[in-house]
ModelCIF file with pLDDT and N, C-alpha, C, O atoms, coordinates in Angstrom:
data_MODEL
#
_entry.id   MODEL 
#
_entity.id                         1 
_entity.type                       polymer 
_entity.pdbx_number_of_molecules   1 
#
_entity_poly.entity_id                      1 
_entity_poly.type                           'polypeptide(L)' 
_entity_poly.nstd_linkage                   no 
_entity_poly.nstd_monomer                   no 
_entity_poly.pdbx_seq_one_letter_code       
;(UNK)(UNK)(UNK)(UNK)(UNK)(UNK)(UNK)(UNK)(UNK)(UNK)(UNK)(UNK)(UNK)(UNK)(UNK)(UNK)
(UNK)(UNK)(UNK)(UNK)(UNK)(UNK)(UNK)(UNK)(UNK)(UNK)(UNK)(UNK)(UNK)(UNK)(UNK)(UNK)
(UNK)(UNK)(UNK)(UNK)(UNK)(UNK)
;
_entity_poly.pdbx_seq_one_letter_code_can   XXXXXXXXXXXXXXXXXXXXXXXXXXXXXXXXXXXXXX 
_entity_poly.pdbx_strand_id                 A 
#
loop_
_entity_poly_seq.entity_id 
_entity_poly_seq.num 
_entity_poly_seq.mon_id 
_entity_poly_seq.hetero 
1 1  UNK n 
1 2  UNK n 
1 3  UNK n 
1 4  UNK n 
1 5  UNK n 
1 6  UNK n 
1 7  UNK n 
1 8  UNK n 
1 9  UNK n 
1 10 UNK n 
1 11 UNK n 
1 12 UNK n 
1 13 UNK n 
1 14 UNK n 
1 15 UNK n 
1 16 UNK n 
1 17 UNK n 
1 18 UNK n 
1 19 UNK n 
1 20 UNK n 
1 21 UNK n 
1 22 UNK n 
1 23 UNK n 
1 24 UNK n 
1 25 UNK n 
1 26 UNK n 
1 27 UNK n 
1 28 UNK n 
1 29 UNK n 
1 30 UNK n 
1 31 UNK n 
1 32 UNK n 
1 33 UNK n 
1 34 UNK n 
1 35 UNK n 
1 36 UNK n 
1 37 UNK n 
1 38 UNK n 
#
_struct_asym.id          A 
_struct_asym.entity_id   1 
#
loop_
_ma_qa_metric.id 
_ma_qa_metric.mode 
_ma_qa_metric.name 
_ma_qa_metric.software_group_id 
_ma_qa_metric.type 
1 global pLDDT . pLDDT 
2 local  pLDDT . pLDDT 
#
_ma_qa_metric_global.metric_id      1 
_ma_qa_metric_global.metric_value   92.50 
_ma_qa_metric_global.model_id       1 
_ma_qa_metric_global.ordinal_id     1 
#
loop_
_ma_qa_metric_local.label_asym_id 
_ma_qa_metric_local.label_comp_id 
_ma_qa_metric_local.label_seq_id 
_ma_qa_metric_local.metric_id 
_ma_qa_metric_local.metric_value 
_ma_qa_metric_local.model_id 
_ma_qa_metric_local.ordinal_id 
A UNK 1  2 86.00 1 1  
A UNK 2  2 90.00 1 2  
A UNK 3  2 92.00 1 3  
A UNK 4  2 92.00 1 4  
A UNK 5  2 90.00 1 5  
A UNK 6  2 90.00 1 6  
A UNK 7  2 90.00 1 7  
A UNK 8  2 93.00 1 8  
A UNK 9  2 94.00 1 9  
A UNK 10 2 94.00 1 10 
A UNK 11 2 95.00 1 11 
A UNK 12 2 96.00 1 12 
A UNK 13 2 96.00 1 13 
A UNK 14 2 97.00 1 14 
A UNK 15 2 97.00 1 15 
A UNK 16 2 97.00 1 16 
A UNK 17 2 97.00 1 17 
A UNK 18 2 98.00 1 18 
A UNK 19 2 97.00 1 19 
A UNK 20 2 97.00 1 20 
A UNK 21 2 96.00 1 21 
A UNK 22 2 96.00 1 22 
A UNK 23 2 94.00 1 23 
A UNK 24 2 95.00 1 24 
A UNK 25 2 95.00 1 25 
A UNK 26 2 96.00 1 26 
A UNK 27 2 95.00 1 27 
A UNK 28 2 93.00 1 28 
A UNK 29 2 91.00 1 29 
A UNK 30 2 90.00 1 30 
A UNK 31 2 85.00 1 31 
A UNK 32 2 85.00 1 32 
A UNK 33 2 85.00 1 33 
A UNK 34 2 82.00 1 34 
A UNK 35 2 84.00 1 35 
A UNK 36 2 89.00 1 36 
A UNK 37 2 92.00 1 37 
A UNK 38 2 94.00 1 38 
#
loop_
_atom_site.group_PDB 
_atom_site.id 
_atom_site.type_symbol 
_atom_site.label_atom_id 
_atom_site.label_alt_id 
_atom_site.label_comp_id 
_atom_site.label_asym_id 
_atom_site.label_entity_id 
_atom_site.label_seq_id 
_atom_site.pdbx_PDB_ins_code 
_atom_site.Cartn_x 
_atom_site.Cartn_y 
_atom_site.Cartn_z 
_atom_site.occupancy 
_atom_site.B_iso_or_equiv 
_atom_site.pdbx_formal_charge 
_atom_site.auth_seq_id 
_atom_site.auth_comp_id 
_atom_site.auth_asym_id 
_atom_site.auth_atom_id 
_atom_site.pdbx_PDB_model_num 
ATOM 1   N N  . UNK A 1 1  ? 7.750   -4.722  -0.345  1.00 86.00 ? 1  UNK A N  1 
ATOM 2   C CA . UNK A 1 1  ? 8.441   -3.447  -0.441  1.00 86.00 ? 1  UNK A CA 1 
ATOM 3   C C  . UNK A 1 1  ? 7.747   -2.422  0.440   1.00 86.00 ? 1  UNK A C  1 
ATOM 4   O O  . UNK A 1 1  ? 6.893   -2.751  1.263   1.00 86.00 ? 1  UNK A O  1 
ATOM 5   N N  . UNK A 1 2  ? 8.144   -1.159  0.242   1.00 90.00 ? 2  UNK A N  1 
ATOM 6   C CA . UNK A 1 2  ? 7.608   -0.272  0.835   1.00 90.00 ? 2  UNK A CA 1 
ATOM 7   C C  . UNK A 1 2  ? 6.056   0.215   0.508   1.00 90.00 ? 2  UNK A C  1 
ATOM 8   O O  . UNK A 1 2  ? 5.592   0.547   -0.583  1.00 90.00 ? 2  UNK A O  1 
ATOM 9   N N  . UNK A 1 3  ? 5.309   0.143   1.981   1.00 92.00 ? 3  UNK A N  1 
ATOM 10  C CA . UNK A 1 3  ? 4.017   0.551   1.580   1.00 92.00 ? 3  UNK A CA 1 
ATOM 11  C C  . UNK A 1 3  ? 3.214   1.429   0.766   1.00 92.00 ? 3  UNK A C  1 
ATOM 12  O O  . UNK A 1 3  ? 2.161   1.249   0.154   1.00 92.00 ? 3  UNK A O  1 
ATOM 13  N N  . UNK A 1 4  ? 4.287   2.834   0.971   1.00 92.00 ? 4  UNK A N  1 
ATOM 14  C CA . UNK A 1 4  ? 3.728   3.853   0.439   1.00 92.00 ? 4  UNK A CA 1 
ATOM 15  C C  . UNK A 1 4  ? 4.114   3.993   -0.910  1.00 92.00 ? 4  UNK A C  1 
ATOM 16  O O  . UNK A 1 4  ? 5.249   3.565   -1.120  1.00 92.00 ? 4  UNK A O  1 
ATOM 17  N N  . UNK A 1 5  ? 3.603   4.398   -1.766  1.00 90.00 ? 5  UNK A N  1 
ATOM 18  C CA . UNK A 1 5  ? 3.640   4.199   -2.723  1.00 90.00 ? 5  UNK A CA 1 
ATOM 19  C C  . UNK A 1 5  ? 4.010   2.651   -3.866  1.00 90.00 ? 5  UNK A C  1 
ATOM 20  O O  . UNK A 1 5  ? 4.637   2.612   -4.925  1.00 90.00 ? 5  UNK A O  1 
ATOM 21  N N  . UNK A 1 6  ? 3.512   1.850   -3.308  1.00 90.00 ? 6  UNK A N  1 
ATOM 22  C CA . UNK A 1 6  ? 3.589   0.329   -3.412  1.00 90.00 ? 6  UNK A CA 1 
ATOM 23  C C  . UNK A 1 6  ? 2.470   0.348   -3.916  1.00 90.00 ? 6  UNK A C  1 
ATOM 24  O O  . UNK A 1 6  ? 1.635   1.247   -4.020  1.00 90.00 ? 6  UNK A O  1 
ATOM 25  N N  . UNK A 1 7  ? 2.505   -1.846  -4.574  1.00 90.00 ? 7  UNK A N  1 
ATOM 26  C CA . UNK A 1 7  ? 0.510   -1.745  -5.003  1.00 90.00 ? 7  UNK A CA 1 
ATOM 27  C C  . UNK A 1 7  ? 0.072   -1.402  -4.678  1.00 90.00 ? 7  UNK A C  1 
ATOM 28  O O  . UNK A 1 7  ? -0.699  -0.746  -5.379  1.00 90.00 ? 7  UNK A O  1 
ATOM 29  N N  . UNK A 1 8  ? -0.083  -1.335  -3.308  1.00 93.00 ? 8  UNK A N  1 
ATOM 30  C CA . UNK A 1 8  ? -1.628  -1.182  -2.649  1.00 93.00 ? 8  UNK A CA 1 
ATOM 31  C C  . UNK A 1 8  ? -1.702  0.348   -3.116  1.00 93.00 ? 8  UNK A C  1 
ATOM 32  O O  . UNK A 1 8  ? -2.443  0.487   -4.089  1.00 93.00 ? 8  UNK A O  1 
ATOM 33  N N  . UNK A 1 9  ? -1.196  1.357   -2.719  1.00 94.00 ? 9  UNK A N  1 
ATOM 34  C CA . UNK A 1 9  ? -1.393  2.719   -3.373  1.00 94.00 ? 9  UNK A CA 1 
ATOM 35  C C  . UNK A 1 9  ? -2.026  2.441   -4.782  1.00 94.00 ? 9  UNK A C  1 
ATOM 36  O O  . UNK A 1 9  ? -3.214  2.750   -4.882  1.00 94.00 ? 9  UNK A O  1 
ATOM 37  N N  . UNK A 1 10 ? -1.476  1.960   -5.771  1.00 94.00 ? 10 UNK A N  1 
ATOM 38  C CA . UNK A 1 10 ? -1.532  2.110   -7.039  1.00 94.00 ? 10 UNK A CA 1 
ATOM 39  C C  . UNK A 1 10 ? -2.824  1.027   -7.186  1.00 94.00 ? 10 UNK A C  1 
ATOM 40  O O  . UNK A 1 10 ? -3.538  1.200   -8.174  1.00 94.00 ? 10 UNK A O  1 
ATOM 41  N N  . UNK A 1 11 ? -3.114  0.098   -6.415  1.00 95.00 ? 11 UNK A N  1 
ATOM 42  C CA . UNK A 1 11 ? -4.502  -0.647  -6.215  1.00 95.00 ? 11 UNK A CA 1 
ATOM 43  C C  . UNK A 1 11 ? -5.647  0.439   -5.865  1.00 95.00 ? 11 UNK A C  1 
ATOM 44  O O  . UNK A 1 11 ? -6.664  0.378   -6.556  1.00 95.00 ? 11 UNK A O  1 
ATOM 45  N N  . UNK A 1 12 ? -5.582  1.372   -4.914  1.00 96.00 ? 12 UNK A N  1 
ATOM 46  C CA . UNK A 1 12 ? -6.214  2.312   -4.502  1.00 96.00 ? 12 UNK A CA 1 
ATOM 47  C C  . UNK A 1 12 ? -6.361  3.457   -5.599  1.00 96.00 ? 12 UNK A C  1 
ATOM 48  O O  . UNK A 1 12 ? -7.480  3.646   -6.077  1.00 96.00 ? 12 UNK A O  1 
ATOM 49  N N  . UNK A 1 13 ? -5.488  4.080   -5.938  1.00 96.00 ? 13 UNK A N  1 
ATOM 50  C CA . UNK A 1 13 ? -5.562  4.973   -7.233  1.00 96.00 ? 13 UNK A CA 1 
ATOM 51  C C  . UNK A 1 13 ? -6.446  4.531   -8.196  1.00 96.00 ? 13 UNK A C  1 
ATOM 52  O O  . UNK A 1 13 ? -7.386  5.208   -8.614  1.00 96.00 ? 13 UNK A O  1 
ATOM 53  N N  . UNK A 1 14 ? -5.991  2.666   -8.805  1.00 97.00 ? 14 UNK A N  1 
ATOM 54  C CA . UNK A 1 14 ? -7.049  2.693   -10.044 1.00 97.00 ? 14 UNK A CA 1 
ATOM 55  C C  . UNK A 1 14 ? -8.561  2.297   -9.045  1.00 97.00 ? 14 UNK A C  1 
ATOM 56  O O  . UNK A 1 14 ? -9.533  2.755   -9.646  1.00 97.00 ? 14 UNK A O  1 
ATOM 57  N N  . UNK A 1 15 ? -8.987  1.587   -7.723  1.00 97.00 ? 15 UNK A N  1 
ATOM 58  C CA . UNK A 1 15 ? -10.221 1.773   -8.084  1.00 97.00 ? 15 UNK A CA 1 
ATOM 59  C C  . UNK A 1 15 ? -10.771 3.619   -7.892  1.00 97.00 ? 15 UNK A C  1 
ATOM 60  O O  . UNK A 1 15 ? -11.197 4.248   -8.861  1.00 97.00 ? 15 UNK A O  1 
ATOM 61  N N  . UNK A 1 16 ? -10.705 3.941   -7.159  1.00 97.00 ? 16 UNK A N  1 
ATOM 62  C CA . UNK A 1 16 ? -10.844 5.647   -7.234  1.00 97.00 ? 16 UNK A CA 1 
ATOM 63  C C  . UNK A 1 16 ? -11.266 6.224   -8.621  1.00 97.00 ? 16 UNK A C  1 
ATOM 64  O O  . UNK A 1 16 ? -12.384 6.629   -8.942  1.00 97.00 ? 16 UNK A O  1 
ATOM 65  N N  . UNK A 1 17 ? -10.208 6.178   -9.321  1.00 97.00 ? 17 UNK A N  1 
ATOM 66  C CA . UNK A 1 17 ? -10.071 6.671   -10.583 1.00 97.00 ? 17 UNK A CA 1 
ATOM 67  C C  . UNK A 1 17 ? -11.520 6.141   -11.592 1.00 97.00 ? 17 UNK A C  1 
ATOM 68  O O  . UNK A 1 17 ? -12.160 6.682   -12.494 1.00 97.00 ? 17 UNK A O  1 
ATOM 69  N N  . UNK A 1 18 ? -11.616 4.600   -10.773 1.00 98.00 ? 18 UNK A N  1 
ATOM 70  C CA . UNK A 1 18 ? -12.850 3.910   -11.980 1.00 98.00 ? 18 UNK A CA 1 
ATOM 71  C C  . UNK A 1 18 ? -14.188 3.955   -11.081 1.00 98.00 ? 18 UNK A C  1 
ATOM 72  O O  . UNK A 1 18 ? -15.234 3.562   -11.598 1.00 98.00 ? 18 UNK A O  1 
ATOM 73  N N  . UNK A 1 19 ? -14.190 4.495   -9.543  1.00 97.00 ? 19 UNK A N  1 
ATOM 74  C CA . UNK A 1 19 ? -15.668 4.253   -9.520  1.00 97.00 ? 19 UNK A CA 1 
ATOM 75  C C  . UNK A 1 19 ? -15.864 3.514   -8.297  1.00 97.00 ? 19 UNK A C  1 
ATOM 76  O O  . UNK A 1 19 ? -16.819 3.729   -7.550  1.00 97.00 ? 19 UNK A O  1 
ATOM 77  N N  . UNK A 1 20 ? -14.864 2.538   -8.054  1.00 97.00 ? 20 UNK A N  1 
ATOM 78  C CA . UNK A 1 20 ? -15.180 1.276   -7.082  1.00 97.00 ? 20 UNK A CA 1 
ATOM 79  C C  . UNK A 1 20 ? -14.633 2.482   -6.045  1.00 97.00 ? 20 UNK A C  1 
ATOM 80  O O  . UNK A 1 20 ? -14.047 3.555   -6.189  1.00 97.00 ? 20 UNK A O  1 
ATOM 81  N N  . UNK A 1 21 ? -15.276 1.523   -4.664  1.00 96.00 ? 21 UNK A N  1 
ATOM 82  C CA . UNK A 1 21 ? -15.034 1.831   -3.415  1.00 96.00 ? 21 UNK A CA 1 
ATOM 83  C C  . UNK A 1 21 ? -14.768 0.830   -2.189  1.00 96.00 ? 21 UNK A C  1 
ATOM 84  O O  . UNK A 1 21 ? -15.133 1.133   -1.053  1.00 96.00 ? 21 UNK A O  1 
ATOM 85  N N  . UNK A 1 22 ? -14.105 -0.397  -2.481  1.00 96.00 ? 22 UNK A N  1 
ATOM 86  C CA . UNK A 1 22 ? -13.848 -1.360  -1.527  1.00 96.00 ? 22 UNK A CA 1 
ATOM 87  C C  . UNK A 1 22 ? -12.943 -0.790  -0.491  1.00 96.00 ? 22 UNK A C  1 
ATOM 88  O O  . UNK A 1 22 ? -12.333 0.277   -0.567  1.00 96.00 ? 22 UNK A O  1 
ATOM 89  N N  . UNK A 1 23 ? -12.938 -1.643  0.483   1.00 94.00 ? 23 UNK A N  1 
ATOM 90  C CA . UNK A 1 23 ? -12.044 -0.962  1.759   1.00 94.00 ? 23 UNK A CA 1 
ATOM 91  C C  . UNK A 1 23 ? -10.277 -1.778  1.413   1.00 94.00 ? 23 UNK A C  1 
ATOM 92  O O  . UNK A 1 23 ? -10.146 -2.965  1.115   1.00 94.00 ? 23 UNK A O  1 
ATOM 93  N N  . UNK A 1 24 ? -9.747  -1.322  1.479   1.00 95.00 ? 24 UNK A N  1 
ATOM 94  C CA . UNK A 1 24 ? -8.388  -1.701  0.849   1.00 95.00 ? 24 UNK A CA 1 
ATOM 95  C C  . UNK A 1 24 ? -7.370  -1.861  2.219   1.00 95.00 ? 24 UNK A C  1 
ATOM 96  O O  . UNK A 1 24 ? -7.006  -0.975  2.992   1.00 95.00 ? 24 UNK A O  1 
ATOM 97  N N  . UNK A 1 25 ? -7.105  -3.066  2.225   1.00 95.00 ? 25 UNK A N  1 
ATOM 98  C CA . UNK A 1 25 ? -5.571  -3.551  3.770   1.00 95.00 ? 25 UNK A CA 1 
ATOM 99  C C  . UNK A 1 25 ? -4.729  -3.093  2.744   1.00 95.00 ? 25 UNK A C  1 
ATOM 100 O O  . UNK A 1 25 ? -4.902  -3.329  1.548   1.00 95.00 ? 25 UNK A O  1 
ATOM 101 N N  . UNK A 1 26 ? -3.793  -2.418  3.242   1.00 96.00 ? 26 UNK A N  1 
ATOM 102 C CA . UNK A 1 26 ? -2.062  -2.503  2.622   1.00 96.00 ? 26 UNK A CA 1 
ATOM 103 C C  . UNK A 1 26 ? -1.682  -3.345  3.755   1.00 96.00 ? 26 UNK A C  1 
ATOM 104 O O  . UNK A 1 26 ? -2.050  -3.176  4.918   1.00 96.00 ? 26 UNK A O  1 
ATOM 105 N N  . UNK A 1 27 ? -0.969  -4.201  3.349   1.00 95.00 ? 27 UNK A N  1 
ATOM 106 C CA . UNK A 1 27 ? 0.616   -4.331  3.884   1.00 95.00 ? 27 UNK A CA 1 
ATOM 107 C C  . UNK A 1 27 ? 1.638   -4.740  3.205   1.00 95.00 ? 27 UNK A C  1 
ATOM 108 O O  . UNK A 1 27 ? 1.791   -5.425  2.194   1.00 95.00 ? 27 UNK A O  1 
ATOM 109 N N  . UNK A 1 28 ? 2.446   -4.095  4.081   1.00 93.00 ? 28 UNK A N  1 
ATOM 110 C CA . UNK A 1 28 ? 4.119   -3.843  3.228   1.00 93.00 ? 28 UNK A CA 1 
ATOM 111 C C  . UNK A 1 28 ? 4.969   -3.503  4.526   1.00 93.00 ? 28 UNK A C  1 
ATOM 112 O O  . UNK A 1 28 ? 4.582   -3.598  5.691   1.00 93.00 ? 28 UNK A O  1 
ATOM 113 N N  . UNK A 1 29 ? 5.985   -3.161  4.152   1.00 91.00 ? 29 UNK A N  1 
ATOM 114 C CA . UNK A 1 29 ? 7.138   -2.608  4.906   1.00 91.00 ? 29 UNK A CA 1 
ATOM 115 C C  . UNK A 1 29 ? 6.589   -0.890  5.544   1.00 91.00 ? 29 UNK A C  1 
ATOM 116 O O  . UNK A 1 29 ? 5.827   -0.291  4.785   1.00 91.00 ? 29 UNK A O  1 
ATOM 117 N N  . UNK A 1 30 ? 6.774   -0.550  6.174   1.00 90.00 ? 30 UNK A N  1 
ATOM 118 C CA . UNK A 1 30 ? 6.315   0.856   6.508   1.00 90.00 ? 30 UNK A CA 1 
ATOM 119 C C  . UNK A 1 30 ? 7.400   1.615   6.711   1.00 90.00 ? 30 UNK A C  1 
ATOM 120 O O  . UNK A 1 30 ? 8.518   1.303   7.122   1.00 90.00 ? 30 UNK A O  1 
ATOM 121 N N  . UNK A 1 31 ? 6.921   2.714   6.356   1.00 85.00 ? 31 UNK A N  1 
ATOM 122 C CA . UNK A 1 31 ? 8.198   3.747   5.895   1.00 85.00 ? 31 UNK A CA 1 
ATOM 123 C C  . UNK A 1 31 ? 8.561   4.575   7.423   1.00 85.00 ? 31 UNK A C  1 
ATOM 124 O O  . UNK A 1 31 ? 8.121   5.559   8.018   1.00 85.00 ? 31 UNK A O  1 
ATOM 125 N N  . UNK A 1 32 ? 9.417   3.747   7.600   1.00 85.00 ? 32 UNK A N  1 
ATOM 126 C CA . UNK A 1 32 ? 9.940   4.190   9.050   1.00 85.00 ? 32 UNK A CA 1 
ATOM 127 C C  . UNK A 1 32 ? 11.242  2.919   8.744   1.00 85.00 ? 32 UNK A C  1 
ATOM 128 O O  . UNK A 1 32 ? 11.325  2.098   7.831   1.00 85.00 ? 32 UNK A O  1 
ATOM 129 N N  . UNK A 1 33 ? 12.217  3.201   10.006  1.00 85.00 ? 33 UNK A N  1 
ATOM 130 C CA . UNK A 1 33 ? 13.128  2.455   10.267  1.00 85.00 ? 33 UNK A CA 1 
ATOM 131 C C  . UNK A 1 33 ? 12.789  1.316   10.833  1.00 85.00 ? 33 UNK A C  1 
ATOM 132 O O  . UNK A 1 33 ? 12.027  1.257   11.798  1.00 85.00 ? 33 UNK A O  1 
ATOM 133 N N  . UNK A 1 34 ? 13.535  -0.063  10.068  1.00 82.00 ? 34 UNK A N  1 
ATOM 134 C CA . UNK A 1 34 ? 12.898  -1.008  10.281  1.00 82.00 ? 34 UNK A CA 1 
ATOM 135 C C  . UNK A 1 34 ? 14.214  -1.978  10.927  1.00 82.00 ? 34 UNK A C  1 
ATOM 136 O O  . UNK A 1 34 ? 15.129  -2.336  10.185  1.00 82.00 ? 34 UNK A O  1 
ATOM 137 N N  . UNK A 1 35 ? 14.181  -2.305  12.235  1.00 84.00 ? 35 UNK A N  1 
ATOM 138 C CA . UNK A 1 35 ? 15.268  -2.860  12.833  1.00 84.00 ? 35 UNK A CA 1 
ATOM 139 C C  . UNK A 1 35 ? 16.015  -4.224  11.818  1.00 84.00 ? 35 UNK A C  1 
ATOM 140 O O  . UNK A 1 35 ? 15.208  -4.621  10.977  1.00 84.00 ? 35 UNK A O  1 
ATOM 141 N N  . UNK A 1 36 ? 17.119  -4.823  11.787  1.00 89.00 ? 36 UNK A N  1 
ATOM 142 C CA . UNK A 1 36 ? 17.661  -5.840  11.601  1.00 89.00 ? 36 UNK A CA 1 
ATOM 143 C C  . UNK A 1 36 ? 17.336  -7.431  11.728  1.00 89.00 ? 36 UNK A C  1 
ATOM 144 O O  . UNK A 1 36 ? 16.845  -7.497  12.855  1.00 89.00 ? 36 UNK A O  1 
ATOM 145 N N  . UNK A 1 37 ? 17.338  -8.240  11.399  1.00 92.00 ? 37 UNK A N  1 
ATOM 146 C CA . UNK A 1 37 ? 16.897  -9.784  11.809  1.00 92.00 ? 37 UNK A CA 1 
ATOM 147 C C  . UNK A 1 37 ? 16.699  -10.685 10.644  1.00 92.00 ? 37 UNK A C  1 
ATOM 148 O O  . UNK A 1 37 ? 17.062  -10.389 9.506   1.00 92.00 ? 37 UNK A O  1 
ATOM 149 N N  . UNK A 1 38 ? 16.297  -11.443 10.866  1.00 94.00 ? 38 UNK A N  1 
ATOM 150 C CA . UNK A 1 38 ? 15.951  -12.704 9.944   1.00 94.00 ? 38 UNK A CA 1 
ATOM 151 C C  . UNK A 1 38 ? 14.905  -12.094 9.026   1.00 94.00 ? 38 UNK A C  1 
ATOM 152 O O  . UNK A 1 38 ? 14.380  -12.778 8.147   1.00 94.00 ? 38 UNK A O  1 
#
């Protein structure tokens, strides 16, 4: 789905919230227009 506001956000929120500080990849769909295809 869409990146932003997707797990990875909400992966990022809870460690923040608890303390941790790992470096976090999103990927997802990116919130821009995303051409047609397979």
């Amino acid at each position: 789905g869409v990146i932003k506001g997707g797990l990875g956000s909400a992966v990022l929120e809870f460690m923040a919230d608890n303390g941790y500080a790992p470096q976090v990849k999103r990927i997802g769909v990116p919130d821009e227009f995303v051409e047609h295809g397979s």
